[in-house]
Protein backbone atom coordinates (compact mmCIF):
# COMPACT_ATOMS: atom_id res chain seq x y z
CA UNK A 1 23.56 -43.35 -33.01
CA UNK A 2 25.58 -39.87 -32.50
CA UNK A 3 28.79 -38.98 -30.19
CA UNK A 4 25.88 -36.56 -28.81
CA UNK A 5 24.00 -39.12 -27.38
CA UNK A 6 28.09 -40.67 -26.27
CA UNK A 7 28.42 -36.96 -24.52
CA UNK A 8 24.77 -36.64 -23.52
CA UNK A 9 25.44 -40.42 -21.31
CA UNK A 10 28.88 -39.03 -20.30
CA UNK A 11 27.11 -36.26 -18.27
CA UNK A 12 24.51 -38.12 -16.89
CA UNK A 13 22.00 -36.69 -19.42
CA UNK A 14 20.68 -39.01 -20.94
CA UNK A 15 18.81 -42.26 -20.21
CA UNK A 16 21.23 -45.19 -19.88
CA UNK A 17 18.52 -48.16 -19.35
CA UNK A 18 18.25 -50.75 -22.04
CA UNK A 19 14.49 -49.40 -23.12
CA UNK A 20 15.98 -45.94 -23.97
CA UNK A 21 19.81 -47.32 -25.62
CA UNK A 22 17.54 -49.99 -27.30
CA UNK A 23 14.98 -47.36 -29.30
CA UNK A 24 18.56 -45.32 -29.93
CA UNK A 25 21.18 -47.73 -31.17
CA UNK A 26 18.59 -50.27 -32.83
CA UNK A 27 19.31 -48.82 -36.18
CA UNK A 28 22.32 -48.23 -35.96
CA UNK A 29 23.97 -51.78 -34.34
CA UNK A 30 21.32 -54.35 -35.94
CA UNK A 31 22.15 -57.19 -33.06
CA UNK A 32 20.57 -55.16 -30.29
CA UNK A 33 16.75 -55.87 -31.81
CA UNK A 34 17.53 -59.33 -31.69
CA UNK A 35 19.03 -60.04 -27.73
CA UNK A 36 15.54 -60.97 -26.84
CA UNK A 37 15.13 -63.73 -29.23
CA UNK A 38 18.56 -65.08 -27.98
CA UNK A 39 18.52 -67.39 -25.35
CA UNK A 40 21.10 -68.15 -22.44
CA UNK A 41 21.47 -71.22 -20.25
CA UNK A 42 19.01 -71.75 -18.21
CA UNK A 43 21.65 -72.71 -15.40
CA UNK A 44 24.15 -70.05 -15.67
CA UNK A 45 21.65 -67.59 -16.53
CA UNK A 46 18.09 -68.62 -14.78
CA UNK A 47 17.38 -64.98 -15.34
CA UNK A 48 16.55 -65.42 -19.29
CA UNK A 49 17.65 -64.43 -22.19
CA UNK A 50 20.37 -61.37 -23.24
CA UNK A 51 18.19 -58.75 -23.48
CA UNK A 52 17.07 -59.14 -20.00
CA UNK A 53 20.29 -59.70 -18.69
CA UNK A 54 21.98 -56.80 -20.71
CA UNK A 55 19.19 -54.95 -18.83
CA UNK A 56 20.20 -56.42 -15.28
CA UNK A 57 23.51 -54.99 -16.45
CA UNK A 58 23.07 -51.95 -17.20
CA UNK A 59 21.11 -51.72 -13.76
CA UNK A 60 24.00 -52.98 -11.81
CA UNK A 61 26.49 -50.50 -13.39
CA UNK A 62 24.58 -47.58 -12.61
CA UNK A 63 24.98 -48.10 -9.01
CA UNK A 64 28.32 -48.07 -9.54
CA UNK A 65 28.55 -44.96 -11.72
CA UNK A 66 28.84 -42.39 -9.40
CA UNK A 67 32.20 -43.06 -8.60
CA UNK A 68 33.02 -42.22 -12.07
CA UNK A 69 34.05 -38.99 -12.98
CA UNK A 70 31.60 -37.74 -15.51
CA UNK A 71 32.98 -37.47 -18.93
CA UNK A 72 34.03 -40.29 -21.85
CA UNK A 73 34.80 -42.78 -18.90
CA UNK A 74 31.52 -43.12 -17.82
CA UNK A 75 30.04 -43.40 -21.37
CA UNK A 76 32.79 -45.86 -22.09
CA UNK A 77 31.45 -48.25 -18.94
CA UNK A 78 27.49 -47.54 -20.02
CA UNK A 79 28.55 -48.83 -24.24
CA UNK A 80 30.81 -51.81 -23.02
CA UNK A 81 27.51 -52.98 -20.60
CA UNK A 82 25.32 -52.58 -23.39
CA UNK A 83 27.64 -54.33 -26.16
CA UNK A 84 29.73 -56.71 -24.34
CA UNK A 85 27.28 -60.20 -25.53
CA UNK A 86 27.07 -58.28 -29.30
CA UNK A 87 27.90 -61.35 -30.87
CA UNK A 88 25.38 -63.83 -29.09
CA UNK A 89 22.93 -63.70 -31.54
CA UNK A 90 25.15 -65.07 -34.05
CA UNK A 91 27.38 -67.20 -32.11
CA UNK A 92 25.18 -68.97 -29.63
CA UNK A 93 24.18 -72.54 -29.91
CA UNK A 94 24.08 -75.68 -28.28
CA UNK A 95 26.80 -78.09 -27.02
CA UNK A 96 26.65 -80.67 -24.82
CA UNK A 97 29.17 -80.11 -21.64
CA UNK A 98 30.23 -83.11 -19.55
CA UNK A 99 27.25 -85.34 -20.84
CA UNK A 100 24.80 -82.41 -20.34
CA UNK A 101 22.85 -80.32 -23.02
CA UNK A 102 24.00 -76.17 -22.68
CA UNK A 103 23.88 -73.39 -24.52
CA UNK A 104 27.05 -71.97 -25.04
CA UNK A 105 28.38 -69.02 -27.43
CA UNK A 106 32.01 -69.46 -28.07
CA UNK A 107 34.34 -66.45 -28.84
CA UNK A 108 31.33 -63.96 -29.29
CA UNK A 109 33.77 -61.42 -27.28
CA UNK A 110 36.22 -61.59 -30.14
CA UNK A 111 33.58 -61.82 -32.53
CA UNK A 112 31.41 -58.83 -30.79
CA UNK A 113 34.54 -56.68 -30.59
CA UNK A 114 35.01 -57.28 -34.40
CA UNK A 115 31.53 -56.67 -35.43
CA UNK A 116 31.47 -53.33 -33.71
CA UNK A 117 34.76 -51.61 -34.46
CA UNK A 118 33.44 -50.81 -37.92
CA UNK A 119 30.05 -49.52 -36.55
CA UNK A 120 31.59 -47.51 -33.63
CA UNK A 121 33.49 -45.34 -35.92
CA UNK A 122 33.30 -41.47 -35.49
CA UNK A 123 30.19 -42.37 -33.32
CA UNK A 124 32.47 -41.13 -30.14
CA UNK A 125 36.23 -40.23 -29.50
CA UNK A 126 38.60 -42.80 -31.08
CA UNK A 127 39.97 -43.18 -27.81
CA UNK A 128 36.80 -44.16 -26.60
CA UNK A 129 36.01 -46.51 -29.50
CA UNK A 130 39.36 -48.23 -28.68
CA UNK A 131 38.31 -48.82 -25.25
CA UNK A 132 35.01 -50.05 -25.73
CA UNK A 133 35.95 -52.84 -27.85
CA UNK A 134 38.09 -53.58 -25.45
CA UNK A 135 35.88 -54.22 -22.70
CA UNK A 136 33.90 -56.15 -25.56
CA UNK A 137 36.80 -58.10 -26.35
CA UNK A 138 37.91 -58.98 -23.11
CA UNK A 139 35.62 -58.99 -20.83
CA UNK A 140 35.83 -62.83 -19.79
CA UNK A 141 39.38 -62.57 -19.11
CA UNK A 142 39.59 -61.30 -15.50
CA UNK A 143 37.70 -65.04 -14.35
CA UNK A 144 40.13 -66.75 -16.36
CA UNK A 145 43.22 -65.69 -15.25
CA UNK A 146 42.23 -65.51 -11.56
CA UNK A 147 40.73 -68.97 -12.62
CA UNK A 148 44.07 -70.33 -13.97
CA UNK A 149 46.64 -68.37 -11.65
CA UNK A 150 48.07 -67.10 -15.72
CA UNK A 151 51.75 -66.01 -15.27
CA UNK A 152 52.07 -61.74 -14.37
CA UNK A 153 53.05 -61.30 -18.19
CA UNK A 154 49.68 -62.35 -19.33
CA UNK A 155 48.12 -59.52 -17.06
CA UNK A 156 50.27 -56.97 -18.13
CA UNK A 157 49.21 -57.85 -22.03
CA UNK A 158 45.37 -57.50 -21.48
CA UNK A 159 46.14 -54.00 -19.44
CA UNK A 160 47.32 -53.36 -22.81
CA UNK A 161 44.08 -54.71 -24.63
CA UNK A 162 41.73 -53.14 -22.08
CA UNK A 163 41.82 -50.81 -19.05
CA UNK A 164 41.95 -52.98 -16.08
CA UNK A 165 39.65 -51.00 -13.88
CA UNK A 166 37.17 -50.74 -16.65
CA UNK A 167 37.20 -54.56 -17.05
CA UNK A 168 36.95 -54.75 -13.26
CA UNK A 169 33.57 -52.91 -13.27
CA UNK A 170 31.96 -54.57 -16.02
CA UNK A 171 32.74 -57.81 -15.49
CA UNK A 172 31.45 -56.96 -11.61
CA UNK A 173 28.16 -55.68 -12.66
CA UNK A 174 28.08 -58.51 -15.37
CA UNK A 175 28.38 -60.98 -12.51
CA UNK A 176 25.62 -59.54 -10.59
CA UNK A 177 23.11 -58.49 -13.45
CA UNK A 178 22.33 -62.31 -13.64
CA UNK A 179 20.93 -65.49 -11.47
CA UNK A 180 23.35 -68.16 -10.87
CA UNK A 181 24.41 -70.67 -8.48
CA UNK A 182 27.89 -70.10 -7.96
CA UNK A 183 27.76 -65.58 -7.86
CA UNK A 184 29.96 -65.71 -4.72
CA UNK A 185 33.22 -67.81 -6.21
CA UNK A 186 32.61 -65.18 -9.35
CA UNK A 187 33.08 -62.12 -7.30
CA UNK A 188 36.02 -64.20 -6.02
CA UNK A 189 37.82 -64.22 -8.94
CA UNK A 190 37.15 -60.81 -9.99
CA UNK A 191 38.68 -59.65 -6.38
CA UNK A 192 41.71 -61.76 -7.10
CA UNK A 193 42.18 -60.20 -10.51
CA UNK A 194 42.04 -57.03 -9.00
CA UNK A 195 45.04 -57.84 -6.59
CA UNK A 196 46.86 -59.43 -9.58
CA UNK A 197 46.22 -55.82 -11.72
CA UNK A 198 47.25 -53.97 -9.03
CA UNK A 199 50.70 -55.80 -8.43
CA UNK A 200 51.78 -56.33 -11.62
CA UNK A 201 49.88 -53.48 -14.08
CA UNK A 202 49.09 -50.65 -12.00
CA UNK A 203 47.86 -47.92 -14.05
CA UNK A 204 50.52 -45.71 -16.25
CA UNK A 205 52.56 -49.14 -15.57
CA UNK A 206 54.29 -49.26 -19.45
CA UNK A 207 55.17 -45.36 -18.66
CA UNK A 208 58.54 -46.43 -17.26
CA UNK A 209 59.08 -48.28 -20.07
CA UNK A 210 58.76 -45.97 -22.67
CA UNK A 211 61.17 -42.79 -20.36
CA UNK A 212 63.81 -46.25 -20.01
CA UNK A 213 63.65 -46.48 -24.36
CA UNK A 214 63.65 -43.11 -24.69
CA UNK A 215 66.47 -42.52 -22.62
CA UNK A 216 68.12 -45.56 -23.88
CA UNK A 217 68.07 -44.16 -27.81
CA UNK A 218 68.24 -40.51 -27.27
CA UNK A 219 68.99 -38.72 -30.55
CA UNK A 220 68.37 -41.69 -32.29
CA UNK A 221 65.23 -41.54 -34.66
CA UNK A 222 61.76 -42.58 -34.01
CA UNK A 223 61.71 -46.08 -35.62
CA UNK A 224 64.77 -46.88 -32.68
CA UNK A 225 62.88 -45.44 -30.15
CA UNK A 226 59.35 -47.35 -30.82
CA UNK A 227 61.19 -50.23 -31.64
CA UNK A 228 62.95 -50.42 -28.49
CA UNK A 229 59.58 -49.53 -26.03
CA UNK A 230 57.80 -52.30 -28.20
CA UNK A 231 60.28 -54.77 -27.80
CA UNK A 232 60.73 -54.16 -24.13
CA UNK A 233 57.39 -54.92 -23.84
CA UNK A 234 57.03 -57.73 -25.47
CA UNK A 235 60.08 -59.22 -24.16
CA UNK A 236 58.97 -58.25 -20.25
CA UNK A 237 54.93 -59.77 -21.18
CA UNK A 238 57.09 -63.34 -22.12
CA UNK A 239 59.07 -62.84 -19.03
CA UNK A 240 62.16 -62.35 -20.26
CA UNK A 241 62.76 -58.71 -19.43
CA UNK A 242 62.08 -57.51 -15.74
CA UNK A 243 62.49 -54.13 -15.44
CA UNK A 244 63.08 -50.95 -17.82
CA UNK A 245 66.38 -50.60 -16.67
CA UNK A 246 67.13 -53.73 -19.04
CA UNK A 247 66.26 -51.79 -22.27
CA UNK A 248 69.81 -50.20 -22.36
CA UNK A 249 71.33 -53.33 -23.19
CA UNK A 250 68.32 -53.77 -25.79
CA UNK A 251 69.56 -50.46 -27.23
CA UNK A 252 72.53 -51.44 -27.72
CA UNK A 253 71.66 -54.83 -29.25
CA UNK A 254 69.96 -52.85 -31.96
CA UNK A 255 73.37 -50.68 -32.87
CA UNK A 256 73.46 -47.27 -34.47
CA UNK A 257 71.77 -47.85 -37.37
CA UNK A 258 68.11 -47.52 -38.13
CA UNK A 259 66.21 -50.68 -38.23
CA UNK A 260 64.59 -52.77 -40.68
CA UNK A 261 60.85 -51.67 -40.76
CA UNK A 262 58.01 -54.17 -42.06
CA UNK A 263 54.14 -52.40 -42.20
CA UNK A 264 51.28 -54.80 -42.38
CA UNK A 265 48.26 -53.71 -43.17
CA UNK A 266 45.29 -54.55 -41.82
CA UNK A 267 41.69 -54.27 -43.41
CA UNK A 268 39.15 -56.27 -46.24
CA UNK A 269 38.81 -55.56 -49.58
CA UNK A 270 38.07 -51.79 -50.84
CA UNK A 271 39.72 -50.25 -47.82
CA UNK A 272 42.45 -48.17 -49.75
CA UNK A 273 45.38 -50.43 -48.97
CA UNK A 274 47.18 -50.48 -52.42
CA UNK A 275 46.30 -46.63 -52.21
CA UNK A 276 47.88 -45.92 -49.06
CA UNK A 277 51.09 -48.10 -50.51
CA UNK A 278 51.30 -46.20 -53.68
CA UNK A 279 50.85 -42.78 -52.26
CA UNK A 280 51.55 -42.24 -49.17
CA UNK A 281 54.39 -45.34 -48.00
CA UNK A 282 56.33 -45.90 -50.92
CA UNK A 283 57.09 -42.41 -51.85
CA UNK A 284 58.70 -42.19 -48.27
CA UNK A 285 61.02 -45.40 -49.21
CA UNK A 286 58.83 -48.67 -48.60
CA UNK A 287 59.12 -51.41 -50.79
CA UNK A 288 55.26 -53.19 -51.75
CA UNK A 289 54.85 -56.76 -51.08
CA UNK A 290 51.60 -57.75 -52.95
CA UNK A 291 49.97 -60.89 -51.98
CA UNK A 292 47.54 -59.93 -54.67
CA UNK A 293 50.19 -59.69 -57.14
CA UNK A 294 52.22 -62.79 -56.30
CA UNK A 295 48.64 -64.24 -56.93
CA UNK A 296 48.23 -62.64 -60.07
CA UNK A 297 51.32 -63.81 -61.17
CA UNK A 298 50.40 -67.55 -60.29
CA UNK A 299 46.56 -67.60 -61.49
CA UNK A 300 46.13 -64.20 -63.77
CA UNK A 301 43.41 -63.32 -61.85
CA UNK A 302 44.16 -61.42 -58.53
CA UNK A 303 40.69 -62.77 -57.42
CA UNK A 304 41.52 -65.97 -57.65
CA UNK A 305 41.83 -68.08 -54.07
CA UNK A 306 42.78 -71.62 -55.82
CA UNK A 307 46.75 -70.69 -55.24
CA UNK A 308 46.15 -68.66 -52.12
CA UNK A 309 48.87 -70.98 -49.94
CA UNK A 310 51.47 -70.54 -53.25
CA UNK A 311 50.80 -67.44 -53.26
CA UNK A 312 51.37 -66.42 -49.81
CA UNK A 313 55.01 -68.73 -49.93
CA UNK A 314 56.22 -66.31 -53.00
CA UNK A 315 54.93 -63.01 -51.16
CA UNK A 316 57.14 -64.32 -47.71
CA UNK A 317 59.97 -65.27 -50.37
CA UNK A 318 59.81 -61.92 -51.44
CA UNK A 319 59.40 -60.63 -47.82
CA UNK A 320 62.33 -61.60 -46.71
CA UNK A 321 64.26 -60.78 -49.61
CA UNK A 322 63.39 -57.20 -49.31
CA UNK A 323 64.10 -57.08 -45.11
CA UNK A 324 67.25 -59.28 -45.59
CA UNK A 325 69.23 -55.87 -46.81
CA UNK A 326 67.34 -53.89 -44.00
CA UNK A 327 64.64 -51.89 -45.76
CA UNK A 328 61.69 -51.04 -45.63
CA UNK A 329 58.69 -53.04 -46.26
CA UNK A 330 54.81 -52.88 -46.50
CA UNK A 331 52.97 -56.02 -46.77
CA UNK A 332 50.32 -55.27 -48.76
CA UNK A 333 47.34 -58.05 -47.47
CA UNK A 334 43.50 -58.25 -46.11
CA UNK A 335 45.32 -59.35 -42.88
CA UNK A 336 42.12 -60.79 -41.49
CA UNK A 337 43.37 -63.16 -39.32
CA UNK A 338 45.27 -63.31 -35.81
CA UNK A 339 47.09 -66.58 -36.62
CA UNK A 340 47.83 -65.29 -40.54
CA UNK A 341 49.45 -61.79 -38.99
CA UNK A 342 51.46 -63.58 -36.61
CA UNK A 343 52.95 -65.59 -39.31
CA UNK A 344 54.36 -62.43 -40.93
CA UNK A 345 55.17 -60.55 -37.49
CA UNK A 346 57.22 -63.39 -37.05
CA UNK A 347 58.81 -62.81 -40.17
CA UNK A 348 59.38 -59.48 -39.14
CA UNK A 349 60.65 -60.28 -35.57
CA UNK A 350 62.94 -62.38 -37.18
CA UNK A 351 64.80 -59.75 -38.87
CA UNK A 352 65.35 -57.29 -36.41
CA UNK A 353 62.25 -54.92 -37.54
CA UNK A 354 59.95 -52.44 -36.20
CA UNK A 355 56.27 -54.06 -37.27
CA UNK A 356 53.74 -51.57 -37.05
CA UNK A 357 50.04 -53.02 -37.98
CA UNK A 358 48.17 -49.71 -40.23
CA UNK A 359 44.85 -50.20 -39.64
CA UNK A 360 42.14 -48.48 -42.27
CA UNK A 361 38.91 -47.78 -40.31
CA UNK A 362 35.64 -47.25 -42.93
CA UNK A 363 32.02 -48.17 -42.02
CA UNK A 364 30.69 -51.82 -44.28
CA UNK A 365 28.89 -49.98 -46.47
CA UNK A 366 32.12 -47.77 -46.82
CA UNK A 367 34.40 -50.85 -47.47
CA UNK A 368 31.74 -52.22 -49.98
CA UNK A 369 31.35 -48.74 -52.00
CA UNK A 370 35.58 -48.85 -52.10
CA UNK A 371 35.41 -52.67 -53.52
CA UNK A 372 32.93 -52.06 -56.29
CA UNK A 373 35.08 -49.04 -57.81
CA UNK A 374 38.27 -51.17 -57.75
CA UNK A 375 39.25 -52.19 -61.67
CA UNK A 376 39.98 -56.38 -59.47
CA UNK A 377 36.81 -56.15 -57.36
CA UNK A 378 36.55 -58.84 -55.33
CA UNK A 379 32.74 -60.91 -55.47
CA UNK A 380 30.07 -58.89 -52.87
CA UNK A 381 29.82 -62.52 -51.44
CA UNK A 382 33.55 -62.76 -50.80
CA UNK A 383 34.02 -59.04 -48.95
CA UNK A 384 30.75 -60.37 -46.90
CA UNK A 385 32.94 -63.59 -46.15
CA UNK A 386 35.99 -61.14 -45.13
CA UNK A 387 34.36 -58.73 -42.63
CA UNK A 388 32.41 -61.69 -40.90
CA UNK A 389 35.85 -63.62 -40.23
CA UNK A 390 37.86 -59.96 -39.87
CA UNK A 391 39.62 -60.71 -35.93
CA UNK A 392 40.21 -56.76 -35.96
CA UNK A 393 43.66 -56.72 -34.56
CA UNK A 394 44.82 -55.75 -30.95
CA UNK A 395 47.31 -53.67 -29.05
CA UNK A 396 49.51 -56.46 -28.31
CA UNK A 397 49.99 -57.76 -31.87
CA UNK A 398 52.80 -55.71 -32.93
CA UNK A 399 55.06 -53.11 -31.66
CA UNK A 400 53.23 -50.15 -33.25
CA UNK A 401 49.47 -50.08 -34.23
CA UNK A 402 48.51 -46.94 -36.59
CA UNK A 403 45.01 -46.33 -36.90
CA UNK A 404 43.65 -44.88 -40.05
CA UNK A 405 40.60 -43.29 -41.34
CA UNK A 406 39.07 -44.03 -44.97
CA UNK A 407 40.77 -40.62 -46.06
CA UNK A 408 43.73 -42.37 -45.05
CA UNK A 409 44.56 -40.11 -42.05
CA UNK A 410 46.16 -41.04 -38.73
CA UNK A 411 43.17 -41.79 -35.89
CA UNK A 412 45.76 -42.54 -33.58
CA UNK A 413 48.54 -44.28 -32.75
CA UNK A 414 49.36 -47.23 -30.37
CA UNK A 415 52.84 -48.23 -29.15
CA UNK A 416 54.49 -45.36 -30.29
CA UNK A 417 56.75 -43.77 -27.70
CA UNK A 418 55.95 -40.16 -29.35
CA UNK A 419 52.15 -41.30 -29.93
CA UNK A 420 52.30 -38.75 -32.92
CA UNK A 421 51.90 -39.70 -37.06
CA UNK A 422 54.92 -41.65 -38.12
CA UNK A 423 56.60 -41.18 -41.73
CA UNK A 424 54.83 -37.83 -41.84
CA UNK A 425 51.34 -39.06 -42.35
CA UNK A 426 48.51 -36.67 -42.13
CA UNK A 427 46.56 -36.56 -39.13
CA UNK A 428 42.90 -37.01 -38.77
């Protein structure tokens, strides 16, 4: 797997069936050489099992494809049709559905998203990898909020997630590249998400938003601006701001100081957190919040999980403490979880901060090699346990997402009204 062969599809150049991408990838994203041992149901896919329907769509894209502009886009499309049932092979199973017997695979799109982003890596543009997972991630969501007529809010959130029109055209050649009863109500939903994208998150739609903060906090510094934008947002997804004209009044909420500032980072065991914390955030003024330490303290053994719950309560004592004066913090944690980062956004949101997520990117066998030379390595069976329950975080999680490589330089940035390195962090 190369960003040649990513460039190669991009211009039409290369074969795109799932023989060809098969015999590539293989090595390279294990699952693929096991989609034909994975089965589907036999009602809501008569046409067998994942290989054959990843085949189907694949086929069903490429009729499609010439609409596309050749470049990334197109490559981006051909990767999320290939990848978008990653997970099955681990995930499905059986369950039985209103006194019937089916085979179901719950959450493999999170799951599939997670799997990949550390095998994607410098495989094609980071923009690109960001997009393909989420098409991965996502691509069930259209249905369901078509299905469940979800408020405009949650539309404008997974515009954020994924690209709409990308969604639109996998999901629409996922539909057809399989045999099922009710194809026709499918489509149906897929048209109404459409309409429901193009009302309320036409394309360049958070554009306004960020001119509105920027105008609202000129001269201000960066952590007001982004703050601002990624509040707006927030606040107008929960349907509680309407229009970017509002954000002055946000602006003004915030006063003339700079805000609080809480980092969280996000990433398993032998990433380089404590590294980045040491050298490159608190030298620019950011106060460490170890959850490793607080457990330390409690246990004497930072590896430890007995006292993980007492140990988290004496981190967020400490949390607080340290945003209470307005400073700022890093929260020095795996951050695995969606429900566990929330917890401490919240904390965050609470006190008037900017929360950025920093995200360090490094392949398994990367994150493994970083582990082992640690002096407090964590058990090989333990950093297995963390990347197979990592949720790798999304757009919408925070106000500011900062992307990292395992050199600890800036891959990108998400939410940030200037979209450049914040705190002077060197870029990739």
């Amino acid at each position: 797997m190369s960003a040649a062969l990513f460039d190669a599809i991009g211009r039409g150049e290369a074969p795109a069936h799932i023989d060809a991408l098969e015999a590539a990838l293989g090595g390279a994203l294990p699952a693929l050489g096991r989609f034909a041992k994975t089965p589907q149901d036999p009602e809501w896919h008569t046409e067998g099992d994942v290989r054959v329907h990843t085949g189907m769509v694949l086929d069903e894209l490429h009729k499609t494809l010439d609409a596309v502009p050749e470049g990334a886009a197109r490559a981006e499309l051909v990767y999320g049709a290939l990848l978008h049932d990653y997970a099955k092979p681990w995930t499905t199973r059986e369950a039985e559905i209103n006194g019937k017997v089916r085979v179901v695979a719950p959450r493999h799109e999170a799951k599939g998203r997670s799997a990949l982003a550390p095998l994607l890596l410098d495989r094609m543009p980071f923009p690109s990898v960001l997009r393909v997972l989420g098409m991965v991630g996502s691509h069930h969501e259209p249905k369901l909020l078509a299905l469940k007529s979800r408020p405009p809010g949650e539309v404008m959130r997974l515009s954020r997630r994924a690209e709409p029109w990308q969604l639109l055209a996998l999901e629409r050649a996922d539909m057809r590249g399989r045999f099922c009863p009710d194809l026709p109500k499918q489509l149906e939903h897929l048209d109404l998400y459409e309409l429901m994208a193009e009302e309320y998150s036409p394309a360049g739609w958070t554009g306004p938003w960020a001119e509105a903060a920027e105008a609202a906090t000129r001269g201000r510094s960066e952590a007001v601006q982004d703050l601002v934008y990624g509040e707006g947002l927030r606040l107008a997804e929960a349907g509680r701001l309407t229009s970017p004209a509002e954000l002055g009044y946000l602006a003004h909420q915030h006063g003339r100081d700079d805000p609080p500032e809480l980092v969280i980072t996000v990433a398993p065991s032998g990433a380089g957190k404590t590294r980045l914390c040491r050298e490159l955030l608190e030298p620019r003024g950011f106060t460490r919040v170890s959850l490793d330490e607080a457990r330390l303290e409690l246990t004497g053994d930072v590896s430890d999980q007995t006292a993980n719950g007492q140990a988290r309560q004496l981190a967020k004592v400490r949390l607080k403490a340290a945003l209470r004066p307005g400073r700022r913090v890093v929260w020095d944690a795996t951050s695995l979880r969606r429900e566990l980062r929330a917890l401490i956004v919240q904390t965050g949101l609470d006190y008037g901060a900017l929360v950025t997520f920093v995200v360090i990117w490094r392949r398994p066998e990367d994150y493994a090699r970083g582990n082992r030379s640690r002096t407090d390595a964590v058990p090989d069976a333990v950093l297995r346990a963390q990347l197979d329950g990592l949720e790798w975080p999304e757009a919408d999680e925070a106000h500011r997402l900062v992307h990292l490589d395992g050199q600890l330089r800036v891959l990108g940035v998400e939410g940030s009204i200037l979209a450049a390195p914040p705190w002077g962090l060197p870029q990739a």
